[in-house]
PDB file of N, CA and C in Angstrom:
ATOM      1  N   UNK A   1     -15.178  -8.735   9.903  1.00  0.00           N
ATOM      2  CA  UNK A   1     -15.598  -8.555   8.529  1.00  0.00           C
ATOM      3  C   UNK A   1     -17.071  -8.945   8.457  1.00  0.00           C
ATOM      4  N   UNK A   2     -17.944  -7.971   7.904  1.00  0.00           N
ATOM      5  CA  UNK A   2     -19.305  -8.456   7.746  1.00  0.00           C
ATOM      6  C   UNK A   2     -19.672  -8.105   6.314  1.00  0.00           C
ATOM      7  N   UNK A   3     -20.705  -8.697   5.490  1.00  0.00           N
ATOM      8  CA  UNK A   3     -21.452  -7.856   4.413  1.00  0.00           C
ATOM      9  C   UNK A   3     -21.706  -6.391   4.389  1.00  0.00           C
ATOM     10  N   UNK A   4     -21.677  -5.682   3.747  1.00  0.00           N
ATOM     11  CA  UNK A   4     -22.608  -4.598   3.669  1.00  0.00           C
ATOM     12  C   UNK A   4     -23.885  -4.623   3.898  1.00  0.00           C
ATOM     13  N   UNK A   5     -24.295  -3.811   4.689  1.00  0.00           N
ATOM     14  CA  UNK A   5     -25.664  -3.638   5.311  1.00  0.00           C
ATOM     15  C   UNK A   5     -26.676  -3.614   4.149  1.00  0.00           C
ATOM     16  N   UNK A   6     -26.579  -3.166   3.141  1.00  0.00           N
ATOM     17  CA  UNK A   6     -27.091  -2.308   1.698  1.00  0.00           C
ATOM     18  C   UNK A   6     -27.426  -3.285   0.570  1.00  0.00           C
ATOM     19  N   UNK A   7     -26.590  -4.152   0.861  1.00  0.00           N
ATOM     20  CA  UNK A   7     -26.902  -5.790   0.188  1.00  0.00           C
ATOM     21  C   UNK A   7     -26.216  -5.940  -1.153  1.00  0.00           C
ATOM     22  N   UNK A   8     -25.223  -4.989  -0.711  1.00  0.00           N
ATOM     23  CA  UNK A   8     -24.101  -4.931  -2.096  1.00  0.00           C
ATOM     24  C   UNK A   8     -23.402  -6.035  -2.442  1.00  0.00           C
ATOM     25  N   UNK A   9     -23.104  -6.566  -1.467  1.00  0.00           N
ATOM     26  CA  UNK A   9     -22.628  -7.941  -1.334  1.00  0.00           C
ATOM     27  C   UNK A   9     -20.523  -7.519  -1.223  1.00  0.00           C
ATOM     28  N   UNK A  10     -20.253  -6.348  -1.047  1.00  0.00           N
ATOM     29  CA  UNK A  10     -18.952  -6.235  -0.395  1.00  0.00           C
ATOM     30  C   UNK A  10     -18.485  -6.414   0.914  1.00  0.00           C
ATOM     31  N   UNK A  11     -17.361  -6.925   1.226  1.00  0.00           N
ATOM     32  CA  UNK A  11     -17.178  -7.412   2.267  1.00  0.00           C
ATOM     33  C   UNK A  11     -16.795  -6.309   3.029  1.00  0.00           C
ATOM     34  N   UNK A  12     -16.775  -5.598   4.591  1.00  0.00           N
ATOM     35  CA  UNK A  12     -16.774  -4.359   5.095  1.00  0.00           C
ATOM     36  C   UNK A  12     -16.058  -5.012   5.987  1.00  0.00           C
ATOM     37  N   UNK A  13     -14.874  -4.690   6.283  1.00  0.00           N
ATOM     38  CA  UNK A  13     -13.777  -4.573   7.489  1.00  0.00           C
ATOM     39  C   UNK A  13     -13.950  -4.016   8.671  1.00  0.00           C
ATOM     40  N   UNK A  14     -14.410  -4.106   9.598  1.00  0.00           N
ATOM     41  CA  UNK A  14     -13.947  -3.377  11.236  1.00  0.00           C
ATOM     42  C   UNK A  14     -13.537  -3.917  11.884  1.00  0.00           C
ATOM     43  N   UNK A  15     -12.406  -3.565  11.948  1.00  0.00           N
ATOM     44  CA  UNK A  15     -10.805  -3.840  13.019  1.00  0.00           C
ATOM     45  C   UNK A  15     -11.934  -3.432  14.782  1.00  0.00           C
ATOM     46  N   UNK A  16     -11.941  -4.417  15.412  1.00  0.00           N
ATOM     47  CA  UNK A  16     -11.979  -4.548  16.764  1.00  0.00           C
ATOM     48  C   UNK A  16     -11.020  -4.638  17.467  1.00  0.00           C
ATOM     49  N   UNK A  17     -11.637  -3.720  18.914  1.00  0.00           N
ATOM     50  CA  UNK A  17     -10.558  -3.596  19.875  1.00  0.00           C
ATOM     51  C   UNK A  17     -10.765  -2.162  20.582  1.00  0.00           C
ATOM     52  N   UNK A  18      -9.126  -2.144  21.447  1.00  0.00           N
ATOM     53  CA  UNK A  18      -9.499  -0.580  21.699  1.00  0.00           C
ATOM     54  C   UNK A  18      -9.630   0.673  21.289  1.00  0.00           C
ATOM     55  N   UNK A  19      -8.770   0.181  19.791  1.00  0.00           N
ATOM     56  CA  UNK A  19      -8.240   1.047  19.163  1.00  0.00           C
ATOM     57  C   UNK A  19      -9.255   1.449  18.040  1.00  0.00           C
ATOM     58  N   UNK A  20      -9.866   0.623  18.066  1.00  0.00           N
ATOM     59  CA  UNK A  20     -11.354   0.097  16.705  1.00  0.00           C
ATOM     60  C   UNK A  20     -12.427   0.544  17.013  1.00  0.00           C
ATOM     61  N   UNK A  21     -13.247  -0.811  16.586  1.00  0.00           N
ATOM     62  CA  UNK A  21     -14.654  -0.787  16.904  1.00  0.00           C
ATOM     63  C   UNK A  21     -15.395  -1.388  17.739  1.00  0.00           C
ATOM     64  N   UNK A  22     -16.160  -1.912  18.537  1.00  0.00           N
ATOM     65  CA  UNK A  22     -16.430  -2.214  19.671  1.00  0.00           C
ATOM     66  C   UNK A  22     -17.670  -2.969  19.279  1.00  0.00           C
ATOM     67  N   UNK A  23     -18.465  -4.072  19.702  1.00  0.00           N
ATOM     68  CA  UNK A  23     -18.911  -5.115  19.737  1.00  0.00           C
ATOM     69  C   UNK A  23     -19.941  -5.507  20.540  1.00  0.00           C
ATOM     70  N   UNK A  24     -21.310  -5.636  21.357  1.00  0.00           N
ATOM     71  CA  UNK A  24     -21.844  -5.906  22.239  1.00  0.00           C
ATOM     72  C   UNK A  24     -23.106  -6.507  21.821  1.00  0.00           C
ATOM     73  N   UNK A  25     -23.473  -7.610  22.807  1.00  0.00           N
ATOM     74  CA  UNK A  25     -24.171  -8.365  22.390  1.00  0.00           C
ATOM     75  C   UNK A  25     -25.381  -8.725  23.650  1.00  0.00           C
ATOM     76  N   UNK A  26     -26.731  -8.368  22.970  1.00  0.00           N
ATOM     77  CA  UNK A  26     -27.773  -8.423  24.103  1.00  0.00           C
ATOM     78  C   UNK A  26     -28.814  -8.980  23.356  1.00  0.00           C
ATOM     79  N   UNK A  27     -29.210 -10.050  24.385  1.00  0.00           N
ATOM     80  CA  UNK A  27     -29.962 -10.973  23.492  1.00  0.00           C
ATOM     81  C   UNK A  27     -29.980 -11.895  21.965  1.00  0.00           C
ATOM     82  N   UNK A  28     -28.597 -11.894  22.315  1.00  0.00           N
ATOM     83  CA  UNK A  28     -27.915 -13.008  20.757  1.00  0.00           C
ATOM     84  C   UNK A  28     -28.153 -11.803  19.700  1.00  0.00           C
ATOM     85  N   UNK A  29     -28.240 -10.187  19.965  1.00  0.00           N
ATOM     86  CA  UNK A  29     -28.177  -8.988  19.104  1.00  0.00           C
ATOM     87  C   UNK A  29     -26.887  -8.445  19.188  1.00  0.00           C
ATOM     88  N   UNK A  30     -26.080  -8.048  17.888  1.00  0.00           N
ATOM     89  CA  UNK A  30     -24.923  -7.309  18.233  1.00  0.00           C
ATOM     90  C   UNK A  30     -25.636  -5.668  18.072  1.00  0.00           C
ATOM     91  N   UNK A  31     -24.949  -5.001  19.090  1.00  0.00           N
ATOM     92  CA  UNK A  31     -24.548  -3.412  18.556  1.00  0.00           C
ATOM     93  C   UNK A  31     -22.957  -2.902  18.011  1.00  0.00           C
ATOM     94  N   UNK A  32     -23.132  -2.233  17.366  1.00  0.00           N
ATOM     95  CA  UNK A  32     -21.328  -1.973  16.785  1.00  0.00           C
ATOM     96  C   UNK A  32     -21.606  -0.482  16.996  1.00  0.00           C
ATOM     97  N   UNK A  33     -20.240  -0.228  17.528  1.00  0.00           N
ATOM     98  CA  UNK A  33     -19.642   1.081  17.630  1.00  0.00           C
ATOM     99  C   UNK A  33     -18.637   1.269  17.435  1.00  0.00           C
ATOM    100  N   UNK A  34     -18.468   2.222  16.492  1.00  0.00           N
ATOM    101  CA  UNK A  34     -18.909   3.278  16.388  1.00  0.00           C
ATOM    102  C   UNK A  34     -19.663   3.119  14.560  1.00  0.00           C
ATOM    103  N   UNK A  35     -20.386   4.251  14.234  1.00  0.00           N
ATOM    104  CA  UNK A  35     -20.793   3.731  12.818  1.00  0.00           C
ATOM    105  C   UNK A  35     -19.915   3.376  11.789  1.00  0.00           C
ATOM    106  N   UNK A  36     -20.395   2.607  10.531  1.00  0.00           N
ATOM    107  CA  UNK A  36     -20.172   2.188   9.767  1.00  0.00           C
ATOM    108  C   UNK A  36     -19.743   2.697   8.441  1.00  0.00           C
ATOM    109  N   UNK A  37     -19.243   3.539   8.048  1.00  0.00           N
ATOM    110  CA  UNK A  37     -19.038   4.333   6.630  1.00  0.00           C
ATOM    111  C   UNK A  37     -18.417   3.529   5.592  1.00  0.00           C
ATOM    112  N   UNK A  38     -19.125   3.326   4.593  1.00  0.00           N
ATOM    113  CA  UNK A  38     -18.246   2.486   3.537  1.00  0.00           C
ATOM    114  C   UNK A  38     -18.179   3.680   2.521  1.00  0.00           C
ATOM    115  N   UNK A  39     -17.266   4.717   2.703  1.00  0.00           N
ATOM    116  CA  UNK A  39     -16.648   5.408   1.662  1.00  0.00           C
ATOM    117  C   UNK A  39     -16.236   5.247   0.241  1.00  0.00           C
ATOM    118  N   UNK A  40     -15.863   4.290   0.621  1.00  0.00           N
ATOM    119  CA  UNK A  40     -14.494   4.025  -0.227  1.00  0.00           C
ATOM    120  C   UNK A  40     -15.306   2.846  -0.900  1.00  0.00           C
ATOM    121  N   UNK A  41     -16.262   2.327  -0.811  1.00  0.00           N
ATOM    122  CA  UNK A  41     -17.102   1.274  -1.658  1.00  0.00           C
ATOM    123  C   UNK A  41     -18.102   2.361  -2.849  1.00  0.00           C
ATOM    124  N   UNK A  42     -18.164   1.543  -3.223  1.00  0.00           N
ATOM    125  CA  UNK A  42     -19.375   2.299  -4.772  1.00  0.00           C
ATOM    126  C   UNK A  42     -20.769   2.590  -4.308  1.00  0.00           C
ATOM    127  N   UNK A  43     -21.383   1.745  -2.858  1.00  0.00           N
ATOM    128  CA  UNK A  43     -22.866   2.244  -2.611  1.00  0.00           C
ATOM    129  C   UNK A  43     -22.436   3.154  -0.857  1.00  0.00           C
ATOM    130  N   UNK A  44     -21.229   3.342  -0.896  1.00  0.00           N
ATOM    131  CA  UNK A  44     -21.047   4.887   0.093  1.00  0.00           C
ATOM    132  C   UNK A  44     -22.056   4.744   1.481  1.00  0.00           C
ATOM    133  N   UNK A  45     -22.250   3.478   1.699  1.00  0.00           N
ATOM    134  CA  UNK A  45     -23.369   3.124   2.662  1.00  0.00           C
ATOM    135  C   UNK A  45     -22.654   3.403   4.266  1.00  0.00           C
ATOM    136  N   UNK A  46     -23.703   3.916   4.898  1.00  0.00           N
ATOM    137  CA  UNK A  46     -23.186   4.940   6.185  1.00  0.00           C
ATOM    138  C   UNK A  46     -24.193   3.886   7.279  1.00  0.00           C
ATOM    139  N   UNK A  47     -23.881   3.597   7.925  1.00  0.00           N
ATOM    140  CA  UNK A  47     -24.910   3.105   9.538  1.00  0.00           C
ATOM    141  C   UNK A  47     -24.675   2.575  10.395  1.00  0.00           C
ATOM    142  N   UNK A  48     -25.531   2.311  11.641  1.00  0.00           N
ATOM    143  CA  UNK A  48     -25.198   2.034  13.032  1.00  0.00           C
ATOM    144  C   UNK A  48     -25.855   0.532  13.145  1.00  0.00           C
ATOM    145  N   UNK A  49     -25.130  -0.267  13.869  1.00  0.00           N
ATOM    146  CA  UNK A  49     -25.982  -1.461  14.109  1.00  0.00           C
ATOM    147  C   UNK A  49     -26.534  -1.567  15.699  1.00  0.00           C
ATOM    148  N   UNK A  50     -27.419  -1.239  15.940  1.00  0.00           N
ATOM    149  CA  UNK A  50     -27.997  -1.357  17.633  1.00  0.00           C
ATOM    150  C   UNK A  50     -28.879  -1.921  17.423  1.00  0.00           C
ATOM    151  N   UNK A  51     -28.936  -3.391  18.448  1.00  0.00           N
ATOM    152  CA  UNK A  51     -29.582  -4.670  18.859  1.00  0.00           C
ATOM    153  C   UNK A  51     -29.785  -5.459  17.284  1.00  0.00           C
ATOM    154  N   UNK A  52     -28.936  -5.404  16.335  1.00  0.00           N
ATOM    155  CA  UNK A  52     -28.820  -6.019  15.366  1.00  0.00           C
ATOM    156  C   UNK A  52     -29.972  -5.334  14.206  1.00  0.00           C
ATOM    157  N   UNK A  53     -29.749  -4.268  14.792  1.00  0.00           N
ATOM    158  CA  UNK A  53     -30.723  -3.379  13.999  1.00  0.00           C
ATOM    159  C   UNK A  53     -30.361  -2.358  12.982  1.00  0.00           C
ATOM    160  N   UNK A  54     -30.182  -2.421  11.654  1.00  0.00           N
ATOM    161  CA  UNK A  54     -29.423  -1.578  11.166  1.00  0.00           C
ATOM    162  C   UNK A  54     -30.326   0.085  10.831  1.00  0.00           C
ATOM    163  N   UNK A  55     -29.513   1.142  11.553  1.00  0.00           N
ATOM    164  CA  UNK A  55     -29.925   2.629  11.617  1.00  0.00           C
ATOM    165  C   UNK A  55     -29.463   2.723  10.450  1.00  0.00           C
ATOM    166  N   UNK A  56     -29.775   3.667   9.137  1.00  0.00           N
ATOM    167  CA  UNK A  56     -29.294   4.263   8.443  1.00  0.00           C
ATOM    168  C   UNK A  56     -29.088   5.538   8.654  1.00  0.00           C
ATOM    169  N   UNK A  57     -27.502   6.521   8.175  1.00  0.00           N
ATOM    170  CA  UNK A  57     -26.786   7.777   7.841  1.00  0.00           C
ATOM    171  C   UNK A  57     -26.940   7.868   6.739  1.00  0.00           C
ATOM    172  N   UNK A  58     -26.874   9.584   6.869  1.00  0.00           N
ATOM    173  CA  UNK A  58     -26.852   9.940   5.261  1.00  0.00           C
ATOM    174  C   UNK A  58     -25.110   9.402   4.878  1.00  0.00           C
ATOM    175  N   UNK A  59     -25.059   9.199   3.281  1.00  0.00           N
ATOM    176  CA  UNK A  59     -24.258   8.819   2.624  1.00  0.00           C
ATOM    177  C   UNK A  59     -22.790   9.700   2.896  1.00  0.00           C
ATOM    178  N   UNK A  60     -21.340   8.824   2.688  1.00  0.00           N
ATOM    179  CA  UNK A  60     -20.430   9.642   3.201  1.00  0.00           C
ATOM    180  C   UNK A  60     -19.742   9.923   1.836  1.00  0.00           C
ATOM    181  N   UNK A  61     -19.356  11.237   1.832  1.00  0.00           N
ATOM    182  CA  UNK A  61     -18.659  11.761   0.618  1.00  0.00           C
ATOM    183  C   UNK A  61     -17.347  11.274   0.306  1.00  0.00           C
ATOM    184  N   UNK A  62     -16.884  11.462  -0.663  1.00  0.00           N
ATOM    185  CA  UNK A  62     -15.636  10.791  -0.676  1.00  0.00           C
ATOM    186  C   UNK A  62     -14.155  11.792   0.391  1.00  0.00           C
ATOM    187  N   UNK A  63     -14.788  13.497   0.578  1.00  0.00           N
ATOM    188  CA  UNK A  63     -14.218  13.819   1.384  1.00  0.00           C
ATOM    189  C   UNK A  63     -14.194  13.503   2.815  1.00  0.00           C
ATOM    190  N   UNK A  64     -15.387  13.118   3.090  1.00  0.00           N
ATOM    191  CA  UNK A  64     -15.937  12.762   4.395  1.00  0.00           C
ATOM    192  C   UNK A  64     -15.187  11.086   4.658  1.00  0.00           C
ATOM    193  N   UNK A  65     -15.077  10.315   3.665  1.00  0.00           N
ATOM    194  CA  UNK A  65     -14.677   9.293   3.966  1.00  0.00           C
ATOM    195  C   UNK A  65     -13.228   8.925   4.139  1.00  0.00           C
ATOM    196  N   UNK A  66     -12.284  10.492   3.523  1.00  0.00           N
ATOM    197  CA  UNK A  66     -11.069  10.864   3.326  1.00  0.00           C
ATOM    198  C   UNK A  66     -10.740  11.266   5.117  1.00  0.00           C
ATOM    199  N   UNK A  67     -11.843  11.712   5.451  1.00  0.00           N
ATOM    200  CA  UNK A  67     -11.914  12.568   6.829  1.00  0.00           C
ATOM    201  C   UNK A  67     -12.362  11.207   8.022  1.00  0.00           C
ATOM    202  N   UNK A  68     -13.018  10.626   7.741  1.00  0.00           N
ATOM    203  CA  UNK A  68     -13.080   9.706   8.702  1.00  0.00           C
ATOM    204  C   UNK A  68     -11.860   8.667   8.573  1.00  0.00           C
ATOM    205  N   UNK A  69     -11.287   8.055   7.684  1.00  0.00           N
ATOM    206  CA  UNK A  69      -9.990   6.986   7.524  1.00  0.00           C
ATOM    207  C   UNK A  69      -8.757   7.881   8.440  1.00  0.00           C
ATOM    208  N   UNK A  70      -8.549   9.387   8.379  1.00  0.00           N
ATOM    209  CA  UNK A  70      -7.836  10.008   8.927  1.00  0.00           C
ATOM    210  C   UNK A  70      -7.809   9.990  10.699  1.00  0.00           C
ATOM    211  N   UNK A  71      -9.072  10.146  11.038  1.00  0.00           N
ATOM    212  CA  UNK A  71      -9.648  10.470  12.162  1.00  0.00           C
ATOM    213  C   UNK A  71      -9.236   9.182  12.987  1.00  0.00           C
ATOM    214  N   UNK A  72      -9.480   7.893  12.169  1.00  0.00           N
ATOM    215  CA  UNK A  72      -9.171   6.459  12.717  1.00  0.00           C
ATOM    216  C   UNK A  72      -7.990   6.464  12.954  1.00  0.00           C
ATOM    217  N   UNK A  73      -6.872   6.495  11.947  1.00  0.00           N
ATOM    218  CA  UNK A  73      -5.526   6.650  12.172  1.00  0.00           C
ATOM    219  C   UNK A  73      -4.876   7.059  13.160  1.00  0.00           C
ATOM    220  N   UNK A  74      -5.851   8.301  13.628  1.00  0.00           N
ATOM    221  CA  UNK A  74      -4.945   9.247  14.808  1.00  0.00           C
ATOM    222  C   UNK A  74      -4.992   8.707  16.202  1.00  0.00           C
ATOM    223  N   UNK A  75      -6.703   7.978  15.989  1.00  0.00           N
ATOM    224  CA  UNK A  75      -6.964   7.690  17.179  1.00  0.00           C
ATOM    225  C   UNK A  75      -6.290   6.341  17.166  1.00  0.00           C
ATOM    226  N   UNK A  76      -5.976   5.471  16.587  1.00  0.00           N
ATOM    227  CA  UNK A  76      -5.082   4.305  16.824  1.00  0.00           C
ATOM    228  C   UNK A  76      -3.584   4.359  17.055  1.00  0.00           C
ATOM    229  N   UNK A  77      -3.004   5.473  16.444  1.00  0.00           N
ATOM    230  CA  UNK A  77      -2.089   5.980  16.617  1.00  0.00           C
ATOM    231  C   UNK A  77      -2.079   6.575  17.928  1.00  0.00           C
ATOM    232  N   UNK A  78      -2.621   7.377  18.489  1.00  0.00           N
ATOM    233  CA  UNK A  78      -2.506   7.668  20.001  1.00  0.00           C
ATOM    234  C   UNK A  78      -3.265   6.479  21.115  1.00  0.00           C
ATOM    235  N   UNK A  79      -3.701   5.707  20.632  1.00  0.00           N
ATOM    236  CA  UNK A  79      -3.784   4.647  21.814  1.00  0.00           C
ATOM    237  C   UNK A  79      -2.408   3.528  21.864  1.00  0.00           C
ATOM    238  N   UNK A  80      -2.379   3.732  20.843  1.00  0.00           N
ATOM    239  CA  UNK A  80      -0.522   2.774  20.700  1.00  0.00           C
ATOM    240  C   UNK A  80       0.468   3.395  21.479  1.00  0.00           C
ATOM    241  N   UNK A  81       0.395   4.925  21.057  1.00  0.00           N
ATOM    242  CA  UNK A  81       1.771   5.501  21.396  1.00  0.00           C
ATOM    243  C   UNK A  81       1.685   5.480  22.867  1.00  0.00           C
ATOM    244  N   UNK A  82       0.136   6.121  23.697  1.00  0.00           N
ATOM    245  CA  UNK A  82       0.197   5.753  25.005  1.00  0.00           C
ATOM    246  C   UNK A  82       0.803   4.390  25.695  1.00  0.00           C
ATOM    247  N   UNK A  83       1.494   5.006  27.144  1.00  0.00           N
ATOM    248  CA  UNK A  83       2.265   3.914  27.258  1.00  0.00           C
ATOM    249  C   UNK A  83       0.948   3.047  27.988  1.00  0.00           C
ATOM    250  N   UNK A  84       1.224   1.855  27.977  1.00  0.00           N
ATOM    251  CA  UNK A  84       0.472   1.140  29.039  1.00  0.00           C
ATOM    252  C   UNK A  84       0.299   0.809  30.167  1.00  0.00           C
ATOM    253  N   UNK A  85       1.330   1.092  30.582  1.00  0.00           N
ATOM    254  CA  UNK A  85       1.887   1.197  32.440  1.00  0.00           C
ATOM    255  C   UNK A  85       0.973   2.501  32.975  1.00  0.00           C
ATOM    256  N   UNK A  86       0.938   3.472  31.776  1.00  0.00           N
ATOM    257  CA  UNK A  86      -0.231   4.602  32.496  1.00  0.00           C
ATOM    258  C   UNK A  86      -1.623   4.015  32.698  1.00  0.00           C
ATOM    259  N   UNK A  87      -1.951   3.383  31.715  1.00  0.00           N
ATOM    260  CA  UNK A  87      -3.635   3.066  31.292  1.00  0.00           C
ATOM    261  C   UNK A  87      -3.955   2.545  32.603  1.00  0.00           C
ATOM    262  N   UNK A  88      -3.113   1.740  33.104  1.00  0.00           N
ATOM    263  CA  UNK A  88      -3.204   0.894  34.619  1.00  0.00           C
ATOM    264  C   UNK A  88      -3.391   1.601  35.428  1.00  0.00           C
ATOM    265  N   UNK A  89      -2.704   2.473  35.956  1.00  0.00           N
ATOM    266  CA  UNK A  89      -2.406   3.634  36.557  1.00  0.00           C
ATOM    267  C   UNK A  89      -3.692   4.183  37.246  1.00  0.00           C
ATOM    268  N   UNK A  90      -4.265   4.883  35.564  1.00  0.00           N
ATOM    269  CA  UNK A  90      -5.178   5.639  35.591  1.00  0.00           C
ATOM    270  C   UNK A  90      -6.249   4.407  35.836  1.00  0.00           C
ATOM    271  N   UNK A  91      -6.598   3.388  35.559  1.00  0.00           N
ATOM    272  CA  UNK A  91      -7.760   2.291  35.788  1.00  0.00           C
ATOM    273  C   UNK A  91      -8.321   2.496  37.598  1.00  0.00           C
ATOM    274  N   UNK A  92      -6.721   2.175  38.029  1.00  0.00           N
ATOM    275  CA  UNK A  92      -6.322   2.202  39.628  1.00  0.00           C
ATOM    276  C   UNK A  92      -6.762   2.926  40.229  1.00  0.00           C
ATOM    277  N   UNK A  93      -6.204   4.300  39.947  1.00  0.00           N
ATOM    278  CA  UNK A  93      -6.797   5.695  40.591  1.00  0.00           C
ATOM    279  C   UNK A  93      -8.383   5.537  40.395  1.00  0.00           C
ATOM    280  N   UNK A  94      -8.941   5.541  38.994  1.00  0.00           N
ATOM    281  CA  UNK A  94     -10.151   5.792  39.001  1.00  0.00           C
ATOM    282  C   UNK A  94     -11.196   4.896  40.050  1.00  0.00           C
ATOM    283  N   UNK A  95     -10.603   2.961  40.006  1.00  0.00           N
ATOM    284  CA  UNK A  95     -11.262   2.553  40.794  1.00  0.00           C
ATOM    285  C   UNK A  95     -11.253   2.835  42.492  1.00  0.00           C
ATOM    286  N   UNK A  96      -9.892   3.480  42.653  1.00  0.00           N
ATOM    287  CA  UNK A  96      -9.947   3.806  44.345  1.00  0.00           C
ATOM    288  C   UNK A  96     -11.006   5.225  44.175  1.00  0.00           C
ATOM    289  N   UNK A  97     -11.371   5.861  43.425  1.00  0.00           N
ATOM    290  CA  UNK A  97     -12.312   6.683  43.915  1.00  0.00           C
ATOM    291  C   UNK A  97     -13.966   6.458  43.357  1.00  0.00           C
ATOM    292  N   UNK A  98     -13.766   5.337  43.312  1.00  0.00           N
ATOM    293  CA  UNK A  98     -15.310   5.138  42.818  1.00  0.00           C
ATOM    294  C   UNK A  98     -15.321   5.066  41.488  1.00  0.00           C
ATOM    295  N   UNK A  99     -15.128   5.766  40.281  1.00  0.00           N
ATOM    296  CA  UNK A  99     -15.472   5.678  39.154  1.00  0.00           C
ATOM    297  C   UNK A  99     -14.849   4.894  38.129  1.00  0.00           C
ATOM    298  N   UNK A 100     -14.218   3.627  38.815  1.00  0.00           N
ATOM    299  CA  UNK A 100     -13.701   2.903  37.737  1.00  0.00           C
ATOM    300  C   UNK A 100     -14.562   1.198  37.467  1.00  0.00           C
TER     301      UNK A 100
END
Protein backbone atom coordinates (compact mmCIF):
# COMPACT_ATOMS: atom_id res chain seq x y z
CA UNK A 1 0.00 0.00 0.00
CA UNK A 2 1.48 3.37 -0.90
CA UNK A 3 -0.02 7.06 -1.34
CA UNK A 4 -0.97 8.16 -4.57
CA UNK A 5 1.71 9.45 -6.60
CA UNK A 6 -0.65 12.70 -7.50
CA UNK A 7 -0.79 13.77 -3.85
CA UNK A 8 -4.38 12.92 -3.47
CA UNK A 9 -3.68 11.55 -0.40
CA UNK A 10 -5.60 7.96 -1.25
CA UNK A 11 -4.22 5.02 -0.22
CA UNK A 12 -3.28 2.70 -3.57
CA UNK A 13 -3.10 -1.10 -3.07
CA UNK A 14 -0.54 -3.39 -5.01
CA UNK A 15 -0.82 -6.91 -4.12
CA UNK A 16 2.91 -8.25 -4.52
CA UNK A 17 4.16 -11.37 -5.68
CA UNK A 18 3.98 -13.57 -8.62
CA UNK A 19 0.82 -13.11 -9.31
CA UNK A 20 1.03 -9.08 -8.73
CA UNK A 21 3.33 -6.56 -8.79
CA UNK A 22 6.90 -6.77 -8.47
CA UNK A 23 9.28 -4.64 -6.38
CA UNK A 24 13.10 -3.83 -6.91
CA UNK A 25 15.32 -1.91 -5.22
CA UNK A 26 18.69 -0.15 -6.45
CA UNK A 27 20.28 2.15 -4.49
CA UNK A 28 17.69 2.41 -1.48
CA UNK A 29 15.30 3.31 -5.01
CA UNK A 30 12.26 1.17 -5.57
CA UNK A 31 11.05 0.36 -9.22
CA UNK A 32 7.41 -1.18 -9.38
CA UNK A 33 6.12 -3.27 -12.00
CA UNK A 34 4.06 -3.25 -13.63
CA UNK A 35 2.28 0.40 -13.82
CA UNK A 36 0.11 1.93 -11.58
CA UNK A 37 -3.60 2.81 -12.68
CA UNK A 38 -5.81 4.26 -10.10
CA UNK A 39 -9.07 3.93 -12.06
CA UNK A 40 -11.29 3.54 -9.81
CA UNK A 41 -10.01 6.68 -7.60
CA UNK A 42 -11.41 10.30 -8.53
CA UNK A 43 -7.77 11.69 -9.82
CA UNK A 44 -7.60 8.38 -12.39
CA UNK A 45 -3.77 8.75 -11.85
CA UNK A 46 -1.78 6.28 -14.23
CA UNK A 47 2.33 5.69 -13.63
CA UNK A 48 5.49 3.84 -13.40
CA UNK A 49 7.86 4.07 -10.53
CA UNK A 50 11.65 3.46 -11.87
CA UNK A 51 14.54 4.20 -9.40
CA UNK A 52 11.89 5.88 -7.22
CA UNK A 53 11.09 8.00 -9.93
CA UNK A 54 7.63 8.59 -10.71
CA UNK A 55 6.91 8.36 -14.91
CA UNK A 56 3.62 9.70 -15.64
CA UNK A 57 0.62 7.83 -18.19
CA UNK A 58 -1.99 9.30 -19.72
CA UNK A 59 -5.11 9.00 -17.45
CA UNK A 60 -7.11 5.59 -17.35
CA UNK A 61 -10.75 5.63 -18.37
CA UNK A 62 -13.14 4.15 -16.40
CA UNK A 63 -13.35 1.52 -19.31
CA UNK A 64 -9.75 1.09 -19.37
CA UNK A 65 -9.69 0.65 -15.68
CA UNK A 66 -12.72 -1.90 -16.10
CA UNK A 67 -10.13 -3.55 -18.64
CA UNK A 68 -7.13 -3.56 -16.62
CA UNK A 69 -8.91 -5.02 -13.01
CA UNK A 70 -10.04 -7.82 -15.59
CA UNK A 71 -6.70 -8.45 -17.15
CA UNK A 72 -5.27 -8.84 -13.36
CA UNK A 73 -7.82 -11.36 -12.48
CA UNK A 74 -6.98 -13.66 -15.32
CA UNK A 75 -3.54 -13.42 -14.85
CA UNK A 76 -3.79 -14.40 -11.10
CA UNK A 77 -6.19 -16.74 -11.86
CA UNK A 78 -3.92 -18.65 -14.25
CA UNK A 79 -0.86 -18.53 -12.09
CA UNK A 80 -2.95 -20.23 -9.25
CA UNK A 81 -4.60 -22.68 -11.37
CA UNK A 82 -1.05 -23.71 -12.75
CA UNK A 83 0.07 -26.57 -10.94
CA UNK A 84 3.33 -26.04 -9.14
CA UNK A 85 5.08 -29.26 -9.52
CA UNK A 86 5.24 -27.92 -13.30
CA UNK A 87 6.75 -24.39 -12.49
CA UNK A 88 9.73 -26.61 -11.00
CA UNK A 89 9.87 -28.65 -13.77
CA UNK A 90 10.07 -26.06 -16.19
CA UNK A 91 12.75 -23.89 -13.74
CA UNK A 92 14.88 -27.38 -14.06
CA UNK A 93 14.76 -27.89 -17.68
CA UNK A 94 15.43 -24.30 -18.32
CA UNK A 95 18.46 -24.28 -15.91
CA UNK A 96 20.00 -27.60 -17.48
CA UNK A 97 20.10 -25.73 -20.72
CA UNK A 98 21.47 -22.58 -19.82
CA UNK A 99 18.61 -20.23 -19.62
CA UNK A 100 17.41 -20.51 -16.26
Amino acid sequence: MHLCACGCGSKVPIPLGPAGWSVRERDGKPTVWPSIGNGQLPCRSHYIITDGKIHWAPSMSAAQAVTALQYDHRRREAYYRTPRWWIRVWKTVLGWIGLG
